[in-house]
Protein backbone atom coordinates (compact mmCIF):
# COMPACT_ATOMS: atom_id res chain seq x y z
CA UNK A 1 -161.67 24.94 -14.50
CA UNK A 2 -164.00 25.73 -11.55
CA UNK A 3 -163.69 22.83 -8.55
CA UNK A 4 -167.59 21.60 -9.63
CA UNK A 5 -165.71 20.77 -13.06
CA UNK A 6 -163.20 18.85 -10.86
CA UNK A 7 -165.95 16.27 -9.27
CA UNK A 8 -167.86 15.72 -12.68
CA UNK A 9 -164.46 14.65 -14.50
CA UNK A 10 -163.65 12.50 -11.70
CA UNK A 11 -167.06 11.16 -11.46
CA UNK A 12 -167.19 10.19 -15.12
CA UNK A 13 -166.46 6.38 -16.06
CA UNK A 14 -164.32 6.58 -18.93
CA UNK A 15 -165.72 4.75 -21.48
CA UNK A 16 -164.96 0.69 -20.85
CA UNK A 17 -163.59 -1.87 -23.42
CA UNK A 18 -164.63 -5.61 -23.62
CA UNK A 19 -161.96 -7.73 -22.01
CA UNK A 20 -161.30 -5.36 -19.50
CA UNK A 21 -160.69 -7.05 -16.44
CA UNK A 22 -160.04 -10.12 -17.49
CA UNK A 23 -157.78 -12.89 -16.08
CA UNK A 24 -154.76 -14.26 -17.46
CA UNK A 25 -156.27 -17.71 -18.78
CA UNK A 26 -159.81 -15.92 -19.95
CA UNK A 27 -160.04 -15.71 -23.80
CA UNK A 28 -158.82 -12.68 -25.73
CA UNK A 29 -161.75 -10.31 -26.41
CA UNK A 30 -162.02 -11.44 -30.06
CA UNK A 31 -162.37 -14.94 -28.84
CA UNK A 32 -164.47 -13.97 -26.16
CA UNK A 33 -166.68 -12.11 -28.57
CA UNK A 34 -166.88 -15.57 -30.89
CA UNK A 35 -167.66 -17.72 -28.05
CA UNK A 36 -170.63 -14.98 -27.17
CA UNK A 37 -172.68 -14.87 -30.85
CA UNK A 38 -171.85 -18.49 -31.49
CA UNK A 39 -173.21 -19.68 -28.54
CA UNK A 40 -175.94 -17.16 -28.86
CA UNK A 41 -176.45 -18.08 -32.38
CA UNK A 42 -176.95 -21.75 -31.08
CA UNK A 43 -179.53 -21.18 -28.25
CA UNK A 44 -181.78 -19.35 -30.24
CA UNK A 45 -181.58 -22.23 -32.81
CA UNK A 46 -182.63 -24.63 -30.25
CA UNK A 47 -185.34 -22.14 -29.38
CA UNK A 48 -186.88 -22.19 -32.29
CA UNK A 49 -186.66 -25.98 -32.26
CA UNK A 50 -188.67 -26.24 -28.75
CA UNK A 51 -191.44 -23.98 -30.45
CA UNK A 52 -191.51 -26.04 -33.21
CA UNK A 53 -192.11 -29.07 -31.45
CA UNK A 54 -194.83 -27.57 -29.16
CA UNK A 55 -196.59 -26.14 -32.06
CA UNK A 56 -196.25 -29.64 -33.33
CA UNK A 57 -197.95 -30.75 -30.41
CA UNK A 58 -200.07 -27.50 -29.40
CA UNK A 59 -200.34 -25.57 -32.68
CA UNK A 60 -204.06 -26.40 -32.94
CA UNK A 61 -204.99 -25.70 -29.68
CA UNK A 62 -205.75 -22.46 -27.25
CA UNK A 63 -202.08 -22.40 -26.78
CA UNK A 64 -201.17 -22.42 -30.48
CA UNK A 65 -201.28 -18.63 -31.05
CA UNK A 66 -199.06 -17.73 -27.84
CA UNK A 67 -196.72 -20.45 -29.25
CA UNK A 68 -196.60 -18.74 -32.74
CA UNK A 69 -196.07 -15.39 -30.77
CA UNK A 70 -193.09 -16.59 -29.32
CA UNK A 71 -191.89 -18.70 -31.89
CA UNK A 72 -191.62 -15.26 -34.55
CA UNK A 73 -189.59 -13.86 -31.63
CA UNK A 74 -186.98 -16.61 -31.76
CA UNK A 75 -186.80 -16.85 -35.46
CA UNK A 76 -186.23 -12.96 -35.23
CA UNK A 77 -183.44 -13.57 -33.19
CA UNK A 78 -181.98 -16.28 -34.68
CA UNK A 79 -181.52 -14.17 -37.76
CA UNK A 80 -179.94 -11.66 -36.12
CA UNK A 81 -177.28 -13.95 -34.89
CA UNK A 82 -177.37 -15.59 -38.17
CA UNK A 83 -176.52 -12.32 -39.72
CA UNK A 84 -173.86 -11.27 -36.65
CA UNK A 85 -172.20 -14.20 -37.19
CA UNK A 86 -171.28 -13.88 -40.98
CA UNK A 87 -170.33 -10.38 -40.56
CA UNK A 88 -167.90 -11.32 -38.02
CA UNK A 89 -167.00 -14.28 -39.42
CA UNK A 90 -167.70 -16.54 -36.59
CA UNK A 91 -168.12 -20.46 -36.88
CA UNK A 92 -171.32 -22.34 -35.90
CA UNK A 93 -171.10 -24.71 -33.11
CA UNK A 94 -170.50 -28.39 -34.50
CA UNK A 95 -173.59 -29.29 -32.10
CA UNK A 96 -176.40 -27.72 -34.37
CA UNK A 97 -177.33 -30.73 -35.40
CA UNK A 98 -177.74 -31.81 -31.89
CA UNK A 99 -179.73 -29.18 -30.45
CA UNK A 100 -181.62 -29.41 -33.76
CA UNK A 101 -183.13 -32.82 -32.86
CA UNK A 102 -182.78 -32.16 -28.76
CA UNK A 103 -184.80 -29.32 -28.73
CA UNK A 104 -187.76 -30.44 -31.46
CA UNK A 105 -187.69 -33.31 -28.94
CA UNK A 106 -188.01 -31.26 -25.40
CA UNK A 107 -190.41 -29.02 -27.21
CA UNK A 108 -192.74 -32.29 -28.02
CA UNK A 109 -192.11 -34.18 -25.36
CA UNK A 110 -193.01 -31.23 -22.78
CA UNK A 111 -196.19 -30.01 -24.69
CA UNK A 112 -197.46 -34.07 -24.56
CA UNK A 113 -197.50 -33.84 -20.89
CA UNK A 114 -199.77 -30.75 -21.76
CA UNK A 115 -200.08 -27.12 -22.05
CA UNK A 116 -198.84 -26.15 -18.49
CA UNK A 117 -196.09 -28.63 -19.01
CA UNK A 118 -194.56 -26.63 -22.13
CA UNK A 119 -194.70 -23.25 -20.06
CA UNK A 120 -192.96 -25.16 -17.97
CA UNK A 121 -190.47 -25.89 -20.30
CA UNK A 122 -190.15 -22.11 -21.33
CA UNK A 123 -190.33 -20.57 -18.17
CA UNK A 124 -186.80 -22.97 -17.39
CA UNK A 125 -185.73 -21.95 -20.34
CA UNK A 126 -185.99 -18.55 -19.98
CA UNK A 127 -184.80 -17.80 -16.54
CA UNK A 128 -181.67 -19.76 -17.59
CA UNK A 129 -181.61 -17.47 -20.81
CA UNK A 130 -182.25 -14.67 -18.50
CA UNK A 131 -178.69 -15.13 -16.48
CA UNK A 132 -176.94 -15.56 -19.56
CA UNK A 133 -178.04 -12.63 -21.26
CA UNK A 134 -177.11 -10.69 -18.20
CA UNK A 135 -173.85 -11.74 -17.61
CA UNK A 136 -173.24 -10.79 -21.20
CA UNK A 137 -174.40 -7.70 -21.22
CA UNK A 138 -172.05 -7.14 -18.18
CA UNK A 139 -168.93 -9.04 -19.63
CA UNK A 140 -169.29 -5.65 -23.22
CA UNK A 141 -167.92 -2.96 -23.10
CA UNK A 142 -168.96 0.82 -24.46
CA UNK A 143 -166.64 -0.40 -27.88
CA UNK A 144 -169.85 -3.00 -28.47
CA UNK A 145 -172.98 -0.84 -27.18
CA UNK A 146 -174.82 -2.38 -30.55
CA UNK A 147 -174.22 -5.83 -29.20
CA UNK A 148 -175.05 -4.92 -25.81
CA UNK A 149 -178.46 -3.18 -26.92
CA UNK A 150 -179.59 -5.93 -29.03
CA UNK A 151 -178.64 -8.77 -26.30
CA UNK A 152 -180.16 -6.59 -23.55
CA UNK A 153 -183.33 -6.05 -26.15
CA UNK A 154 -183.03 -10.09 -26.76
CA UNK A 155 -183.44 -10.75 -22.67
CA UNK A 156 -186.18 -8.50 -21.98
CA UNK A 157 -188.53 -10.34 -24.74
CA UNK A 158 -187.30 -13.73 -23.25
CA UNK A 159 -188.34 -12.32 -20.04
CA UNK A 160 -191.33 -11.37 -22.06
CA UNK A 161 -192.09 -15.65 -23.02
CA UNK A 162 -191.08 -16.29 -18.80
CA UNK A 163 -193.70 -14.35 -17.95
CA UNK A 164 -195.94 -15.49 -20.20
CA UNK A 165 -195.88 -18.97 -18.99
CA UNK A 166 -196.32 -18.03 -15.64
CA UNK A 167 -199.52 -16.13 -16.33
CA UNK A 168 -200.68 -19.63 -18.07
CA UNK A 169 -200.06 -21.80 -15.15
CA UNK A 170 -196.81 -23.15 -15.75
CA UNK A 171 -195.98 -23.77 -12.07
CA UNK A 172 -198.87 -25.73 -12.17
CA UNK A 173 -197.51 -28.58 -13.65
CA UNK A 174 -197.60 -31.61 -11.60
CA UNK A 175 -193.48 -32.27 -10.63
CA UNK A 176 -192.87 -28.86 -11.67
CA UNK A 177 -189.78 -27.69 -9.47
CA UNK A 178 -188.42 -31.75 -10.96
CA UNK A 179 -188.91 -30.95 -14.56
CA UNK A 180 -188.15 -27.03 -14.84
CA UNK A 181 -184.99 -28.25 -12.74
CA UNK A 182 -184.05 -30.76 -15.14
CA UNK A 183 -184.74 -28.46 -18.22
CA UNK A 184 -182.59 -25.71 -16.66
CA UNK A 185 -179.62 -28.17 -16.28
CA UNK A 186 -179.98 -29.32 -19.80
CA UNK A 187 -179.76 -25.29 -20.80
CA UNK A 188 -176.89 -24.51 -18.61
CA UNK A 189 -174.93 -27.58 -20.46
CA UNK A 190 -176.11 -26.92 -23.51
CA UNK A 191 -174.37 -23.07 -23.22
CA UNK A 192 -171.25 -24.65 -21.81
CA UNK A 193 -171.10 -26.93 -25.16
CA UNK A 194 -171.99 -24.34 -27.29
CA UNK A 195 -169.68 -22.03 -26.07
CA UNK A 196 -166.87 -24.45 -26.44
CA UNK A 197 -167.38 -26.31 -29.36
């Protein structure tokens, strides 16, 4: 073994495992991995409940083909995580039929106060998605790359939706840093219950 064979062994991660790292007091990987698709599982539900309260709202306007765009998107992922989570056998959250009212109603209520108002509402939504997604990503090891892929996939189309409602004004919105503020709160609670329960 010559010494250039040396420096690329040492220089090689070996491969990583989920849960390493971890704290005593963290979840077992297994658990870990539940807590991940069911709460995953759960936001993309209440994704597709905004949309469907927008398009409620917005469906027959200028606005109502992005909204569709987005909305096939979600459902896409939804199913994934629907499909994830009977393979692995993990339970829904007992909130679903929380977030299913909660986010029909945020979708609505945001897309009455108007088109820039429910970009708003995504591009909060988004970002906070965004962060989770990452962290994710970080938190699985090489022993779930097909997990990994499909979350990382997952982010870069809700990047895809932030973006989107930036390019339509969403910053516009009169109280904007107030309501996209508020919506991201709501988010980052809703993961924490999802995750949980």
């Amino acid at each position: 073994m010559t010494a250039e064979n040396d420096v690329d062994s040492i220089q090689r991660d070996p491969p990583r495992r989920t849960g390493e790292g971890w704290l005593p007091g963290d979840p077992p990987p297994r658990q870990r991995l539940e807590q991940m698709i069911r709460v995953d599982q759960a936001g993309e539900f209440g994704a597709t409940r905004i949309y469907a309260g927008q398009l409620a709202v917005l469906g027959r306007t200028a606005s109502g083909p992005v909204l569709r765009h987005m909305a096939e998107q979600e459902r896409a992922h939804l199913e994934t995580f629907n499909r994830l989570m009977a393979e692995r056998r993990v339970r829904p959250t007992i909130l679903s039929p929380l977030w299913h009212i909660a986010g029909f109603a945020l979708g609505a209520g945001t897309a009455l106060l108007g088109e820039r108002a429910a970009m708003a509402c995504t591009v909060a939504v988004e970002e906070v998605i965004d962060e989770h997604y990452a962290r994710q990503r970080d938190e699985l090891g090489d022993d779930e790359t097909e997990l990994r892929e499909t979350i990382e996939r997952f982010r870069a189309e809700e990047l895809e939706h932030r973006d989107t409602g930036l390019e339509r004004e969403a910053e516009l919105t009169p109280g904007y840093e107030l309501l996209t503020g508020a919506i991201k709160a709501g988010s980052r609670l809703a993961i924490w219950l999802s995750t949980r329960f």
